[in-house]
Protein backbone atom coordinates (compact mmCIF):
# COMPACT_ATOMS: atom_id res chain seq x y z
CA UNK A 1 -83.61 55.76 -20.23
CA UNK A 2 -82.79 53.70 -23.12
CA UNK A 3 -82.08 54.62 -26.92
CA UNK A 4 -85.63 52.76 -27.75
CA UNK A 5 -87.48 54.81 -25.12
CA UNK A 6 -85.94 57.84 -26.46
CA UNK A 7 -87.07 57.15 -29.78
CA UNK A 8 -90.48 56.01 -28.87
CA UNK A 9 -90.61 59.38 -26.43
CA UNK A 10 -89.49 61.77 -29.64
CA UNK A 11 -92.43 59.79 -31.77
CA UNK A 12 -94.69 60.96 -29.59
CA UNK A 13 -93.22 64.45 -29.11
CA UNK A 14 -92.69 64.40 -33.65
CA UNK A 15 -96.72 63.41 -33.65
CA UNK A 16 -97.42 66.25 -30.90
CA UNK A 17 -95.86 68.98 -33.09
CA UNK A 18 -95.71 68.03 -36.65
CA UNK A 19 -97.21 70.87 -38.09
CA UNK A 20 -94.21 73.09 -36.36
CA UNK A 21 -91.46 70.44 -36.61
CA UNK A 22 -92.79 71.21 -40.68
CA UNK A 23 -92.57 74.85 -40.32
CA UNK A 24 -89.19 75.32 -38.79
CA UNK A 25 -88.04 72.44 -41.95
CA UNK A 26 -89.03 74.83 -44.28
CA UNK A 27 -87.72 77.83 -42.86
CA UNK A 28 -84.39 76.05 -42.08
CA UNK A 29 -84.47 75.54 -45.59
CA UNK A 30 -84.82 78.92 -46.98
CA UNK A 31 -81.67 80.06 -44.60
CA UNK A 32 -79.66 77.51 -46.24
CA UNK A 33 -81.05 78.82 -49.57
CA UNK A 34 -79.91 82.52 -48.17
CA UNK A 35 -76.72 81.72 -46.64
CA UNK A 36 -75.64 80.11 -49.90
CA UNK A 37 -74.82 76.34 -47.88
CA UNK A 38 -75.88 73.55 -50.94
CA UNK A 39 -76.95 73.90 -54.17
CA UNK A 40 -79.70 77.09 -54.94
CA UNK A 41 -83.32 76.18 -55.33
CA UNK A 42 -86.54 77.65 -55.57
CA UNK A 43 -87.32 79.71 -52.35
CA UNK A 44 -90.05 77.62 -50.58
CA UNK A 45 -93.31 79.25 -49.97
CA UNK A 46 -94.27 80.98 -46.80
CA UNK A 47 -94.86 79.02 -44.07
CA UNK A 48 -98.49 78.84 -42.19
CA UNK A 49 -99.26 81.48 -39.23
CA UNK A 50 -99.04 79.19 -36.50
CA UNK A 51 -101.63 79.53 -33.09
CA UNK A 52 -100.35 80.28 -29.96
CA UNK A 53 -100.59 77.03 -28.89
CA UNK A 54 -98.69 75.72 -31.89
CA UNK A 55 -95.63 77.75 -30.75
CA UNK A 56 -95.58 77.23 -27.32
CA UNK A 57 -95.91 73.53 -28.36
CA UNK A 58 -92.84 73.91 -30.18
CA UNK A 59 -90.72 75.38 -27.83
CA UNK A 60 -92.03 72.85 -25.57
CA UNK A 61 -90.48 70.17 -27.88
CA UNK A 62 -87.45 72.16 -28.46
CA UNK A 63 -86.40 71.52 -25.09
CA UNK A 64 -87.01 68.16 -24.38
CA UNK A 65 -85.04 67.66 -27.53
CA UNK A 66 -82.22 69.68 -26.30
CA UNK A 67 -82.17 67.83 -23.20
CA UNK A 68 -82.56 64.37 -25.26
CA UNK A 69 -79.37 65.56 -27.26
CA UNK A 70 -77.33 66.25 -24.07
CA UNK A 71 -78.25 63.00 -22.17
CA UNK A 72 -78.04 60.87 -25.48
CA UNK A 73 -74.59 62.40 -25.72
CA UNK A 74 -73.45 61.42 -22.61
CA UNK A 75 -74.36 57.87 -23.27
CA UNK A 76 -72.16 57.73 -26.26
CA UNK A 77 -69.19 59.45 -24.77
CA UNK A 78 -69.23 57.27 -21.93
CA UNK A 79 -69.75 53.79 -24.41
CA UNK A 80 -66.91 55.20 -26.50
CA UNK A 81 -64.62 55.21 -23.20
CA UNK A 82 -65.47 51.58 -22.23
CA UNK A 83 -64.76 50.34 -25.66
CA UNK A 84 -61.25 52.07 -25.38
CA UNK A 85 -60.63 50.56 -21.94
CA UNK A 86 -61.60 47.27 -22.92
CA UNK A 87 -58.88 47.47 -26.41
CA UNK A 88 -56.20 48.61 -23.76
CA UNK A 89 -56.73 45.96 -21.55
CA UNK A 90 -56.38 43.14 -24.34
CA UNK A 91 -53.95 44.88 -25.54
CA UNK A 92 -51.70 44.51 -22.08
CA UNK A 93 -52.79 40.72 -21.65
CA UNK A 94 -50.97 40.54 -25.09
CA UNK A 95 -48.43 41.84 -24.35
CA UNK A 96 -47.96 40.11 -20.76
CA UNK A 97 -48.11 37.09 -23.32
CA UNK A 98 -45.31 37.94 -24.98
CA UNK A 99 -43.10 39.02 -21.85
CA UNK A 100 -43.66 35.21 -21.15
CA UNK A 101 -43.06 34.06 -23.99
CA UNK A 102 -39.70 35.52 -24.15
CA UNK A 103 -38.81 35.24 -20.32
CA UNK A 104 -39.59 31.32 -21.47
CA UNK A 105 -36.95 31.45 -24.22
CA UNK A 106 -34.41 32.94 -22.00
CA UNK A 107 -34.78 30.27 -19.31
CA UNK A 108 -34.07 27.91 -22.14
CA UNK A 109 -30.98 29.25 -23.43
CA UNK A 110 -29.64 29.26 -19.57
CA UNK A 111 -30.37 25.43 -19.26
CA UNK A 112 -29.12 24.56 -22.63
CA UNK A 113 -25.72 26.55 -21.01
CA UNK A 114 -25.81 24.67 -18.04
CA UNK A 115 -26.13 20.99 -19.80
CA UNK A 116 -23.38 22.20 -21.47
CA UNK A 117 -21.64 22.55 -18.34
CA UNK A 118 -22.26 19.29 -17.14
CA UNK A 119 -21.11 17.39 -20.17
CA UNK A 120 -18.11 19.46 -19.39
CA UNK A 121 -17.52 18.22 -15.97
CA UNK A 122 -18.52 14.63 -16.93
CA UNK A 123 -15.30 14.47 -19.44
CA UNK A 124 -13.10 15.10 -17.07
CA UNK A 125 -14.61 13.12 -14.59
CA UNK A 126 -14.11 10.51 -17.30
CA UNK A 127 -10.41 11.85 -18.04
CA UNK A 128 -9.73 11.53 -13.79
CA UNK A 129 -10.99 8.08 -13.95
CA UNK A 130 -8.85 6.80 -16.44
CA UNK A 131 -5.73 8.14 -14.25
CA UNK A 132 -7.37 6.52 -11.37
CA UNK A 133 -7.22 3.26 -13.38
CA UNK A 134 -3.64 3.89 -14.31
CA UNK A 135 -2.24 4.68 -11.00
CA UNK A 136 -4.14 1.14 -9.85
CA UNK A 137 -2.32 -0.52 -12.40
CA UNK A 138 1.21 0.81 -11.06
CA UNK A 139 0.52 0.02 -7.69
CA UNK A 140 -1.00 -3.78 -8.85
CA UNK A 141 2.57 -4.31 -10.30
CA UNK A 142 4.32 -3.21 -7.19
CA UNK A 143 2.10 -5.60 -4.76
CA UNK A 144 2.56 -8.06 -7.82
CA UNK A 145 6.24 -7.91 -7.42
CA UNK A 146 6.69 -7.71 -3.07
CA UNK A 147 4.32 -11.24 -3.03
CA UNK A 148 6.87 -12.49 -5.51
CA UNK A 149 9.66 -11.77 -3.23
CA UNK A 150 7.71 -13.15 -0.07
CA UNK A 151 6.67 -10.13 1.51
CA UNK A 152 4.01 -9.72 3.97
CA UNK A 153 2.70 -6.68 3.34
CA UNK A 154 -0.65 -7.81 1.43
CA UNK A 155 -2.85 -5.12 -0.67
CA UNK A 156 -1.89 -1.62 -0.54
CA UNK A 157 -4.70 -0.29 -0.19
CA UNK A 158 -4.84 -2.01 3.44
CA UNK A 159 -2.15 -0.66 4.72
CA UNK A 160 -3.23 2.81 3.49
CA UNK A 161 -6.45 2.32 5.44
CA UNK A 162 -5.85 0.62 8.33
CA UNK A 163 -5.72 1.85 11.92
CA UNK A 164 -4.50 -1.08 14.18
CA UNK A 165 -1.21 -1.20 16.01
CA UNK A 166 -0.02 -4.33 13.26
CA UNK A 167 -0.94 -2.36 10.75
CA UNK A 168 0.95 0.44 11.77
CA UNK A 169 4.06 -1.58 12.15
CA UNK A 170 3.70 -3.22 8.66
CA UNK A 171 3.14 0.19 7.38
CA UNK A 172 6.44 1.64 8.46
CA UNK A 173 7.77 -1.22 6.78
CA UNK A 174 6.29 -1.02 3.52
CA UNK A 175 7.78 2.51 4.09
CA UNK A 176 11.00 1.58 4.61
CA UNK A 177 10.99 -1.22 1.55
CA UNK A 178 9.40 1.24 -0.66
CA UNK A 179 11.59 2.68 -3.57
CA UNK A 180 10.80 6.75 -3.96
CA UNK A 181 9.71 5.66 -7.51
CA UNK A 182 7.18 3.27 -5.81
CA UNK A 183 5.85 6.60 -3.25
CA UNK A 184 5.22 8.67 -6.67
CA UNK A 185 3.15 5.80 -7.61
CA UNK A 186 1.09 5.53 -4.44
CA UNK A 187 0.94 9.40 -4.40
CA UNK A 188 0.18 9.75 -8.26
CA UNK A 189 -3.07 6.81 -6.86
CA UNK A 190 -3.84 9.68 -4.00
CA UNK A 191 -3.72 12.71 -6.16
CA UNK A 192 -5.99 10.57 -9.18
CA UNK A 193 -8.47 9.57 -6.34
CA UNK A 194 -8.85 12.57 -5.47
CA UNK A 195 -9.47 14.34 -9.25
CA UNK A 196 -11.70 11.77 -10.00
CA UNK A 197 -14.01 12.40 -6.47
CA UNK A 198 -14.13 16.69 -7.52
CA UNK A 199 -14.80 15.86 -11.16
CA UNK A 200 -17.70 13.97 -10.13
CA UNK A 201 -19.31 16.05 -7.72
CA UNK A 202 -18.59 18.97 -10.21
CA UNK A 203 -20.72 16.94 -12.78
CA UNK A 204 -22.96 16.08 -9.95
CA UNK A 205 -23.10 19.71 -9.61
CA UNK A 206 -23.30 20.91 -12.91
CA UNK A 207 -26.37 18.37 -13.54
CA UNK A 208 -28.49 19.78 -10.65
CA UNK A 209 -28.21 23.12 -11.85
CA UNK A 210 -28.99 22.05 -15.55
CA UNK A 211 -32.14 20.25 -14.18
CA UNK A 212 -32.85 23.37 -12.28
CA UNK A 213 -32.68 25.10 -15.30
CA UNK A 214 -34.84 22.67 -17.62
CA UNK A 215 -37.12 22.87 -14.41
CA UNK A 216 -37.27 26.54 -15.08
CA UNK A 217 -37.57 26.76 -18.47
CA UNK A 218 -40.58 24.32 -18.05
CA UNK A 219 -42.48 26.61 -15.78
CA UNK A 220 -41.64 29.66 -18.18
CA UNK A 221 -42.99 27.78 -21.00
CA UNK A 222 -46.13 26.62 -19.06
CA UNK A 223 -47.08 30.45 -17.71
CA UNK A 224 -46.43 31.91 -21.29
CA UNK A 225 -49.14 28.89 -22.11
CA UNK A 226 -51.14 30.12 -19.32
CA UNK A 227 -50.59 33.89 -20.04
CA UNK A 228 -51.35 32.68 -24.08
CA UNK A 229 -54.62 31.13 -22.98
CA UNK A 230 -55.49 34.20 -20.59
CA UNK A 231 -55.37 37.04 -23.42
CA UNK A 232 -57.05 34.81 -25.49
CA UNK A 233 -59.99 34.25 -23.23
CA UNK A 234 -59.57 37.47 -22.14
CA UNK A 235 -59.74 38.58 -26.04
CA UNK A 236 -62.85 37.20 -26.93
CA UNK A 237 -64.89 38.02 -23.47
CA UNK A 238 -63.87 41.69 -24.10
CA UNK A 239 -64.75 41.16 -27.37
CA UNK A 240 -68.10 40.11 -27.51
CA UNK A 241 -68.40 42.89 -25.32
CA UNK A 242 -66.98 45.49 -27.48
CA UNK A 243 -69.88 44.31 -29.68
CA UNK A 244 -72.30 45.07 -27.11
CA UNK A 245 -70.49 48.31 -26.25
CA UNK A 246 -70.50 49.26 -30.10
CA UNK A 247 -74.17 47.82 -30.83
CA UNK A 248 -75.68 50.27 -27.57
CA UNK A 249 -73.45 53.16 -28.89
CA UNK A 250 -74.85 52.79 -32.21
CA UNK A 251 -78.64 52.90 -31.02
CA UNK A 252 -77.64 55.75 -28.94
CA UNK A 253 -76.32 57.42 -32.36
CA UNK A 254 -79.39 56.91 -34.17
CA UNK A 255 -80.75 58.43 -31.42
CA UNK A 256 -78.95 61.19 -31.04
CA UNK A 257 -79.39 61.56 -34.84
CA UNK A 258 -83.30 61.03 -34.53
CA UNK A 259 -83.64 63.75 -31.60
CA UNK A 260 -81.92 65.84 -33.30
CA UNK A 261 -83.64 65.92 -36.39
CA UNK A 262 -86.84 66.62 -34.58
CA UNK A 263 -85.78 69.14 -32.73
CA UNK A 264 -86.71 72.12 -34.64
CA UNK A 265 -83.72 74.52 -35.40
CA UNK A 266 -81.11 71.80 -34.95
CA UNK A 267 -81.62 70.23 -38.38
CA UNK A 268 -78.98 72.40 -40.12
CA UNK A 269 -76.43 72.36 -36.81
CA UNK A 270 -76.43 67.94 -37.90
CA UNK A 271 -75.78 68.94 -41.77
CA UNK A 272 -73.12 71.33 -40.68
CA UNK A 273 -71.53 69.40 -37.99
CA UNK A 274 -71.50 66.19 -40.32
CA UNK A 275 -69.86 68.56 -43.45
CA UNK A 276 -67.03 69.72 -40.80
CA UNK A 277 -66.43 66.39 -39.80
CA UNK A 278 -66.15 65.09 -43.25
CA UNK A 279 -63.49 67.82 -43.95
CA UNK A 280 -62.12 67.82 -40.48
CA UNK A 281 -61.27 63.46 -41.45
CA UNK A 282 -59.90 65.06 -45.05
CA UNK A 283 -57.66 67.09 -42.92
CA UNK A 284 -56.02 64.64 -40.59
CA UNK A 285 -55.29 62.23 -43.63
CA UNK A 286 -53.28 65.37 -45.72
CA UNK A 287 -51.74 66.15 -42.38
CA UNK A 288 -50.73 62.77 -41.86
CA UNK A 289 -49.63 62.01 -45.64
CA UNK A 290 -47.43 65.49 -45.53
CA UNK A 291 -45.99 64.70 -41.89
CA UNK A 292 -44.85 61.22 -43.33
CA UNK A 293 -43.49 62.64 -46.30
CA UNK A 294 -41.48 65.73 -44.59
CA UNK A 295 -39.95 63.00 -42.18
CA UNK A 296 -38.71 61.06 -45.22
CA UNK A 297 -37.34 64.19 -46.84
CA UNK A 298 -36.27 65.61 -42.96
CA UNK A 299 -34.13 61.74 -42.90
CA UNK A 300 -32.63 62.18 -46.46
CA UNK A 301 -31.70 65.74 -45.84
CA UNK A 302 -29.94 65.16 -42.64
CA UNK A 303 -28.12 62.16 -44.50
CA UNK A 304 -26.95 64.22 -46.83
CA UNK A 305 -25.79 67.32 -45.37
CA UNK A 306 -23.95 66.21 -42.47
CA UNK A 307 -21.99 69.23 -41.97
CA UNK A 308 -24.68 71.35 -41.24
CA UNK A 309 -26.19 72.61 -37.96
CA UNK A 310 -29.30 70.05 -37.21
CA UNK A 311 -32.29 70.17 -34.51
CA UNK A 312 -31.59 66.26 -34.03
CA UNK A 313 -28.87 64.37 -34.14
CA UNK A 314 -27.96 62.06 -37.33
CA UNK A 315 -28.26 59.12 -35.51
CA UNK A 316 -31.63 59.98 -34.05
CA UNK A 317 -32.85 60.65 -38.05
CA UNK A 318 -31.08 57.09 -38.43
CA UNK A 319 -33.53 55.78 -36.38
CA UNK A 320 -36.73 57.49 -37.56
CA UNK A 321 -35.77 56.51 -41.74
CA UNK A 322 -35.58 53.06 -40.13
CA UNK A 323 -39.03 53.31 -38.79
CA UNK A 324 -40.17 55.09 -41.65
CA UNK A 325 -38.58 52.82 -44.06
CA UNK A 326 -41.56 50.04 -42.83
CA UNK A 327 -44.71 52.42 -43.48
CA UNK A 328 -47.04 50.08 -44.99
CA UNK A 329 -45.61 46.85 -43.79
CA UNK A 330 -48.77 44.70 -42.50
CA UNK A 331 -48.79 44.50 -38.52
CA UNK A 332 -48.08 40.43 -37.82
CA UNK A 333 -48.36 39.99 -33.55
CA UNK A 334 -44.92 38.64 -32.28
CA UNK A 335 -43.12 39.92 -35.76
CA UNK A 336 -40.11 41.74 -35.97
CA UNK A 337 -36.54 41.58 -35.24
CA UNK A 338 -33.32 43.39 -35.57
CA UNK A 339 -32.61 43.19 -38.98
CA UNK A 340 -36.47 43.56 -40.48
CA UNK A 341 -39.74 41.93 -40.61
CA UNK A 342 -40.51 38.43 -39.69
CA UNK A 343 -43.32 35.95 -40.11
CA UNK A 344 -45.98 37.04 -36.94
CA UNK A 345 -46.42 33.76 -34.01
CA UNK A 346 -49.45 32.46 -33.02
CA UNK A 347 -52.02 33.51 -30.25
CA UNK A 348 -54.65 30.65 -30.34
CA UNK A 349 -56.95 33.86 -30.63
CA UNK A 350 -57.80 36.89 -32.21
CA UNK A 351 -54.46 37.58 -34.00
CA UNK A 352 -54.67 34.22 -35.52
CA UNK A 353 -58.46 35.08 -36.71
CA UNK A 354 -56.27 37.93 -38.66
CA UNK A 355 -53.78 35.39 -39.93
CA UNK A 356 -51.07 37.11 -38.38
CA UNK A 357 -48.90 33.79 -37.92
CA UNK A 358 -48.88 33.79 -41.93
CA UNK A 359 -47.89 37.55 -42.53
CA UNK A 360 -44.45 39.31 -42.56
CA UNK A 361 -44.56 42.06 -40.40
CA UNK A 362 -44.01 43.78 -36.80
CA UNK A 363 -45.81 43.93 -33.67
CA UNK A 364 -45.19 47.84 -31.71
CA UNK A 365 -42.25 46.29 -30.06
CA UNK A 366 -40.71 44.84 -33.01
CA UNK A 367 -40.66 47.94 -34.55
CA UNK A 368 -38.94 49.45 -31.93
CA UNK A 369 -36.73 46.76 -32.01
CA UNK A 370 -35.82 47.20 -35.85
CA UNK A 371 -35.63 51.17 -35.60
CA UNK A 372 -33.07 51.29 -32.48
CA UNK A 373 -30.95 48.10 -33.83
CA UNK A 374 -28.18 50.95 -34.40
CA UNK A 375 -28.22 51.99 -31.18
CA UNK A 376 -29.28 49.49 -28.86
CA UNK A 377 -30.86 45.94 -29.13
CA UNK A 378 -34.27 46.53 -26.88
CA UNK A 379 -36.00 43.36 -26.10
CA UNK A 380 -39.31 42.16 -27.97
CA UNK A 381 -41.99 43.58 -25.17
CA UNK A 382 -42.75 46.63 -24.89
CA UNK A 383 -42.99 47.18 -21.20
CA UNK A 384 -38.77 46.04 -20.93
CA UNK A 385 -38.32 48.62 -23.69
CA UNK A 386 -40.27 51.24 -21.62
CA UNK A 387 -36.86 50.41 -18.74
CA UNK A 388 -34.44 51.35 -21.25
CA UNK A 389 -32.92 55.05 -21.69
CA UNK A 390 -34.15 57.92 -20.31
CA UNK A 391 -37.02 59.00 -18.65
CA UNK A 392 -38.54 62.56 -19.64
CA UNK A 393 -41.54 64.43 -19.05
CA UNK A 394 -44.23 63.77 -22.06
CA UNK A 395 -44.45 67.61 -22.50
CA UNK A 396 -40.57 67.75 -23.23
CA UNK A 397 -40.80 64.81 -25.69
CA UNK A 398 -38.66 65.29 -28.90
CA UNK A 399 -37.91 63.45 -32.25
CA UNK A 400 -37.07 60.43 -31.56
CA UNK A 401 -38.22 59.35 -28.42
CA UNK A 402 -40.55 56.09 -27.74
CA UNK A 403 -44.22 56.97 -26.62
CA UNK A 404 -45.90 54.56 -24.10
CA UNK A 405 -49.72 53.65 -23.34
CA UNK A 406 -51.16 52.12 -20.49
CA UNK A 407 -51.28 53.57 -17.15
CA UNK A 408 -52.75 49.74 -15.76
CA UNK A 409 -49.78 48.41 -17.39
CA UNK A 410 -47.97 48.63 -20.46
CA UNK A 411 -49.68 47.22 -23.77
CA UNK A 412 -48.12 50.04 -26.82
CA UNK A 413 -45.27 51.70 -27.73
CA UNK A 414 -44.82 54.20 -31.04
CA UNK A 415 -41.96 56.28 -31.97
CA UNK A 416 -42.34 60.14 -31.57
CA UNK A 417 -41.75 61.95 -35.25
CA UNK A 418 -42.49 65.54 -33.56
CA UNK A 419 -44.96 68.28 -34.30
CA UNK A 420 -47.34 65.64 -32.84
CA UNK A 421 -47.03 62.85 -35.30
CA UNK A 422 -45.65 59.22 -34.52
CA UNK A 423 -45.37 56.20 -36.56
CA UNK A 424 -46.63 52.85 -34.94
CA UNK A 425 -47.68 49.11 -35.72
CA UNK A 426 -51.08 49.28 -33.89
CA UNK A 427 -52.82 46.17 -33.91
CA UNK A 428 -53.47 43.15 -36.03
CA UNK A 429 -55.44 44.04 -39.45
CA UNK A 430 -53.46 47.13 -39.83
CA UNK A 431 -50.16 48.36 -41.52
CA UNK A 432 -47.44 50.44 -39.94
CA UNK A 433 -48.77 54.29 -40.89
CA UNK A 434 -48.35 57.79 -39.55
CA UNK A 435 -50.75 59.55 -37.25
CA UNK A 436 -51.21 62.24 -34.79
CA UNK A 437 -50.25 61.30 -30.92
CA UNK A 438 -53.03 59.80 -28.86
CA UNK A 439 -53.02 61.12 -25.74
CA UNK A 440 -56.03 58.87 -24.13
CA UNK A 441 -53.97 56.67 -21.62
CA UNK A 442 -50.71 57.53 -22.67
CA UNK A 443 -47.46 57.17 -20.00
CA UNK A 444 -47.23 60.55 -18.48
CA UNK A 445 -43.09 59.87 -19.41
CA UNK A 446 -41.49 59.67 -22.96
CA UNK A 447 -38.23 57.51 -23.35
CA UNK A 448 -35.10 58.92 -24.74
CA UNK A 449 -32.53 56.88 -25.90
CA UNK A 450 -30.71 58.96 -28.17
CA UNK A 451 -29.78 62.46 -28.05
């Protein structure tokens, strides 16, 4: 049944019972009066004796509100899920995205190496050519000088080819007239021949790999296009039906909230319910704003007292003031490096609708990045990062560690502060901040690199 036939079917049920939907208002009111909730007023006047009829009209209504609440309920529990699903599935194209893109930058590097290479191996092919043309040159004088004394043994180079029986015999005798310095020369040619033909097949060589390489990098570069174009379309499907999602969960709200005004006795349940949740929001923020402020003061006094017997290791509060250091630095997708913030990269999509490409900031994974750089330098995606250090169970996770969501596939990562706080760059439109661990679709393993 939908939120409009739920309204339309409480209208009907308001209409059927006014006069006691009236009555139990007023006597709701006069035990908030009593119980001191609100701001004392005159006690309202005594309600009319309802008929029989009246009251079993009213508990009549009572539960088919009840049962409106519980089903309405339902609905919005189940809305709220999909519209989680939907951010952690974007979330993972996104990150896929930028797996490619850096798998594409890597594959660039390599072929940059291997044209290096190849320039390598064409200078000394060069090099074993020019001793080629030098050992030529000795062995040109030496025919020069045997025509000039009215030898027969023609070009060199025939006689070191030939296979005939006359060749043979003028061969021995171009042995036998042959100084020793004249052999160095022909075996200086046979030696440069033969540096010049491995030079070029090592450039040869060296080339093909290079275009392997560029080859590679291409086809890294065109899937991080691809996987660029995929979160993006991706992005604004799920999107526009988050909207949905959020539009039906808000009917089913007013809903809920319409059913349960009209059901009688429930009225004051709403007002306290809402109050809690008002100071229950109050709560989390102090919580958060003290657990940020103890880490900071947890950081400097573990800086400063070194010599003193520590739950964590200094290097693991090294870490966390790192992290820490950033709260309130804008979230910019791609951002983030080593040594600090950087300017965010574009999408083509919903983190350029943010202007994320113009902001200095981190992503999750650059944070991680900037907060380890001590220790370790993790790569910018968080599902490498989630192959790096130690696994543990999430039940044993301590100070320190890296967090992990997505079952499906990795799309967040957020450093653990303890007593169930972590600090993360969420998405784009926020700033780094403190907040208490969510456990929806979290990695059932926490990863330890220090300590």
């Amino acid at each position: 049944m939908s939120a409009e036939q739920w309204g339309r079917r409480a209208r009907r049920g308001s209409r059927r019972s006014a006069a006691t939907v009236g009555w139990v208002a007023a006597v709701a009111a006069g035990l908030v009066f009593v119980l001191g909730a609100g701001t004392a007023v005159a006690v309202p006047p005594p309600p009319p004796k309802p008929s029989d009829s009246e009251i079993d009209a009213s508990r009549e209504a009572v539960q088919d509100r009840a049962s409106q609440v519980g089903e309405l309920t339902n609905q919005l529990a189940e809305a709220e899920g999909r519209l989680s699903d939907l951010q952690n599935q974007v979330g993972l194209k996104l990150e896929l995205a930028n797996k490619a893109r850096v798998d594409a930058e890597n594959a660039a590097t390599a072929a940059e190496r291997a044209q290096d290479r190849a320039a390598q191996a064409n200078s000394q092919a060069a090099l074993a050519a020019k001793a080629v043309d030098a050992a030529h040159k000795k062995a040109d004088e030496f025919i020069a000088g045997s025509y000039q004394q009215g030898s027969r043994m023609g070009s060199l180079s025939a006689f070191m080819t030939s296979n005939n029986a006359q060749d043979v015999m003028l061969r021995s005798q171009l042995l036998d007239a042959l100084s020793e310095t004249k052999l160095d020369a022909i075996a200086e040619l046979r030696s440069a021949q033969v540096k010049k033909s491995n030079a070029d097949a090592a450039a040869r060589e060296a080339l093909q790999v290079a275009e392997a390489k560029r080859r590679e990098a291409e086809q890294a570069q065109q899937a991080a296009r691809t996987a660029y174009a995929t979160a993006v379309d991706a992005r604004a499907s799920q999107a526009a039906q988050a909207r949905e999602l959020t539009e039906d969960r808000d009917a089913v709200q007013r809903a809920l909230y319409e059913a349960q005004q009209r059901v009688a006795g429930l009225e004051g349940q709403r007002e306290r319910y809402q109050d809690w949740l008002a100071a229950k929001h109050k709560e989390e923020a102090q919580e958060a704003q003290q657990a940020a402020a103890a880490a900071q003061q947890q950081a400097a006094a573990a800086q400063q007292s070194s010599g003193s017997a520590a739950a964590t290791s200094p290097t693991v509060e090294t870490i966390i003031s790192r992290a820490m250091s950033q709260l309130g630095m804008p979230y910019a997708w791609g951002g983030g490096y080593y040594t600090g913030p950087t300017s965010g990269v574009h999408d083509w999509g919903v983190a350029d609708s943010y202007g994320d490409y113009n902001k200095i900031g981190f992503d999750c994974s650059g944070l991680m990045m900037y907060a380890f750089a001590p220790v370790v330098q993790l790569p910018h995606y968080s599902g490498y990062q989630y192959e790096y250090g130690r696994k543990v169970p999430l039940s044993q996770a301590q100070r320190g560690d890296m967090l992990f969501w997505g079952t499906s596939g990795i799309h967040h990562v957020a450093l653990y502060l303890g007593n169930g706080q972590m600090i993360e760059a969420m998405q784009s439109g926020t700033v780094i901040h403190v907040t208490p661990v969510r456990y929806y679709d979290i990695m059932p393993y926490a990863v330890r690199i220090v300590g």
